[in-house]
C-alpha atoms as a PDB file:
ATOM      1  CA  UNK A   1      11.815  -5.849  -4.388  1.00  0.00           C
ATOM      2  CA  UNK A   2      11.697  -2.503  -2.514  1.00  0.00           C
ATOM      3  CA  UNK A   3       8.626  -1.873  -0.387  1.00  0.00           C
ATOM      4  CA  UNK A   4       6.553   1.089  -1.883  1.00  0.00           C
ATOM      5  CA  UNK A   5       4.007   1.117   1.489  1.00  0.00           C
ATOM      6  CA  UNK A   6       0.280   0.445   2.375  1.00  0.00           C
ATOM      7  CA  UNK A   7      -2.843   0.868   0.190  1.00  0.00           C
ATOM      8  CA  UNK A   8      -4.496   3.544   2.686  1.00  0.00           C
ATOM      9  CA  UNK A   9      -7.631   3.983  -0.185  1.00  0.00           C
ATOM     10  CA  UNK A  10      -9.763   3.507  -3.285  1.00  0.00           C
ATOM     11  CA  UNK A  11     -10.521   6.271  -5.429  1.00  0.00           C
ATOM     12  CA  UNK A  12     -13.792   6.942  -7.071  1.00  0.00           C
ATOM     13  CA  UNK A  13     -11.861   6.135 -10.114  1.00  0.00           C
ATOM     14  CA  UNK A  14     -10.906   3.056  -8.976  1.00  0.00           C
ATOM     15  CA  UNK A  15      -7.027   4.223  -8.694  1.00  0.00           C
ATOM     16  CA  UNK A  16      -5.080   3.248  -5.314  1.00  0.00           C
ATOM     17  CA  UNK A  17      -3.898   5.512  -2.702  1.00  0.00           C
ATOM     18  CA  UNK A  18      -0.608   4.357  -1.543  1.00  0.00           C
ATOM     19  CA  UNK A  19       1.153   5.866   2.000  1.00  0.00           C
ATOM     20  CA  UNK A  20       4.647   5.482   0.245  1.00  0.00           C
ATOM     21  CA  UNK A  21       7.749   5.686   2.231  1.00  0.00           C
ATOM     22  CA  UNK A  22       9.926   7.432  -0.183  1.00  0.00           C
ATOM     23  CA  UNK A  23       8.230   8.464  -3.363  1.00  0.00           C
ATOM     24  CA  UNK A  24       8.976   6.236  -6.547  1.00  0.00           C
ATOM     25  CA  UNK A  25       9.011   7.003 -10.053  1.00  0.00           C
ATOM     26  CA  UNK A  26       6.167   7.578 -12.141  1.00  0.00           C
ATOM     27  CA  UNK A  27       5.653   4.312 -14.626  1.00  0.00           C
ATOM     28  CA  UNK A  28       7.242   1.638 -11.950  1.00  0.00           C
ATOM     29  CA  UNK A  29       5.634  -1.549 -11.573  1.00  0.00           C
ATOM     30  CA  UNK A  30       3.659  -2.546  -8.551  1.00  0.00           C
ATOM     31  CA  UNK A  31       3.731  -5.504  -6.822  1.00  0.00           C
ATOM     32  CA  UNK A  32       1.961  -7.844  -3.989  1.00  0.00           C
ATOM     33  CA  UNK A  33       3.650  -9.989  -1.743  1.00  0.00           C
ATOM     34  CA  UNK A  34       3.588 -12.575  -4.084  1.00  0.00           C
ATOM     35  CA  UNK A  35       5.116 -10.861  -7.010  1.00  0.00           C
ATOM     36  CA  UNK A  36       2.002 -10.470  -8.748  1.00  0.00           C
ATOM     37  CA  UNK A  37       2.078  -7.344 -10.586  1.00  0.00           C
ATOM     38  CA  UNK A  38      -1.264  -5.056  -9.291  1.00  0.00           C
ATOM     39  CA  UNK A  39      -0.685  -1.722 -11.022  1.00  0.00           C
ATOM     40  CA  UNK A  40       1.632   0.964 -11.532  1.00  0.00           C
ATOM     41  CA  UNK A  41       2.664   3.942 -10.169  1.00  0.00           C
ATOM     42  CA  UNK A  42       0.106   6.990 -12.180  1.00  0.00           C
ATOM     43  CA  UNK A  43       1.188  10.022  -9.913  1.00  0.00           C
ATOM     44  CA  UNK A  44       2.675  10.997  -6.656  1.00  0.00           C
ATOM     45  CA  UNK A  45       0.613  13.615  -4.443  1.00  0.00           C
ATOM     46  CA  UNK A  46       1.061  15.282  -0.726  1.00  0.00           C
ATOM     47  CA  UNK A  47       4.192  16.813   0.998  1.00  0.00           C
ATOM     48  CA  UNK A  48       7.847  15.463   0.233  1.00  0.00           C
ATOM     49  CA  UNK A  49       8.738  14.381   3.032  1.00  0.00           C
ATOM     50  CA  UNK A  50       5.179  12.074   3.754  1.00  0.00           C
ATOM     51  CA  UNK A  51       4.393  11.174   0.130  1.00  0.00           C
ATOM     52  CA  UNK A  52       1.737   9.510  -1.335  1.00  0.00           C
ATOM     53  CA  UNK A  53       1.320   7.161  -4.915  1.00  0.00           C
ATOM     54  CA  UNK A  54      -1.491   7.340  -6.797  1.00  0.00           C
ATOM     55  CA  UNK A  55      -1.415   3.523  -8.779  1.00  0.00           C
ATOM     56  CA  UNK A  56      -3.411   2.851 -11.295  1.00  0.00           C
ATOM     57  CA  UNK A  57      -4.275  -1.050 -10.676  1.00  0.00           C
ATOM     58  CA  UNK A  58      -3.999  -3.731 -13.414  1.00  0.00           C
ATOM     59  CA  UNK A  59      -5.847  -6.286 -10.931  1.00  0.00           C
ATOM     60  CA  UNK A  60      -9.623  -7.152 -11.590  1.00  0.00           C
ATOM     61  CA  UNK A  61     -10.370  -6.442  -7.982  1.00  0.00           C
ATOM     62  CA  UNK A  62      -8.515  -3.947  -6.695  1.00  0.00           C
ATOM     63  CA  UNK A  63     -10.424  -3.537  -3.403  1.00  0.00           C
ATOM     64  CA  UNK A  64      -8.471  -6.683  -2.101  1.00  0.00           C
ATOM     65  CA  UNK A  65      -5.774  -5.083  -1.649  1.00  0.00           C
ATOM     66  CA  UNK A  66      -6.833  -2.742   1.094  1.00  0.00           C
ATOM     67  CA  UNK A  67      -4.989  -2.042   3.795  1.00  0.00           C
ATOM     68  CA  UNK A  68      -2.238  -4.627   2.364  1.00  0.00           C
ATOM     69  CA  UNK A  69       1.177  -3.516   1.777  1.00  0.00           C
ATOM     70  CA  UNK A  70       3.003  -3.264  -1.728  1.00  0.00           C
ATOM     71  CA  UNK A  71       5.962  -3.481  -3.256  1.00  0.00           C
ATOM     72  CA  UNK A  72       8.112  -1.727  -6.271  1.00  0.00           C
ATOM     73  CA  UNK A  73       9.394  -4.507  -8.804  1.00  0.00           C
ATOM     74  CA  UNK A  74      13.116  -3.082  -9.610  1.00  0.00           C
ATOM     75  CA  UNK A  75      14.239  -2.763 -12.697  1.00  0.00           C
ATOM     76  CA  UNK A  76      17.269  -5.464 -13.861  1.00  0.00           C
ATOM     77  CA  UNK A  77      19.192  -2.606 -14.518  1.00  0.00           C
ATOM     78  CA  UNK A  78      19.859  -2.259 -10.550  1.00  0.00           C
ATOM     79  CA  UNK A  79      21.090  -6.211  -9.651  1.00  0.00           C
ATOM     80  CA  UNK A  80      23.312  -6.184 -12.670  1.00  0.00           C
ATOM     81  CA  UNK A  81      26.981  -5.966 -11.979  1.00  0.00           C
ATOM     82  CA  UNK A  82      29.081  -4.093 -14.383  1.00  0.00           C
END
């Protein structure tokens, strides 16, 4: 688990404006503290160096998660040893 950053907003459309502290990949899974998945990444906007996710939530109530911070679920690609 790999934190992503904090859910600054709320869209109109309901999407999630994360402050991200490197900027993931579009597609990667989203994730609360308590591994429950909450959305995934839709689109990365603002500056490279002070990025910003736009997720697309999966989560009924997405407003709940304001102001909370999130995490990116890695892939099992990364822990396995070869």
């Amino acid at each position: 688990m790999q934190k992503l950053g904090r859910v600054r907003a709320l869209t109109p459309s309901k999407n999630l404006i994360v402050k991200a502290e490197k900027a993931p990949k579009i597609g990667s899974e989203v994730v609360d503290e308590n591994l429950k998945v909450v959305g995934k990444v839709f689109d990365i906007i603002g500056p490279v160096a002070a990025p910003y996710a736009v997720v697309k939530p999966t989560v009924s109530e997405p407003t709940k998660l304001a102001n909370k911070p999130v995490y990116l679920l890695l892939s099992k690609t990364k822990w396995s040893k070869k």
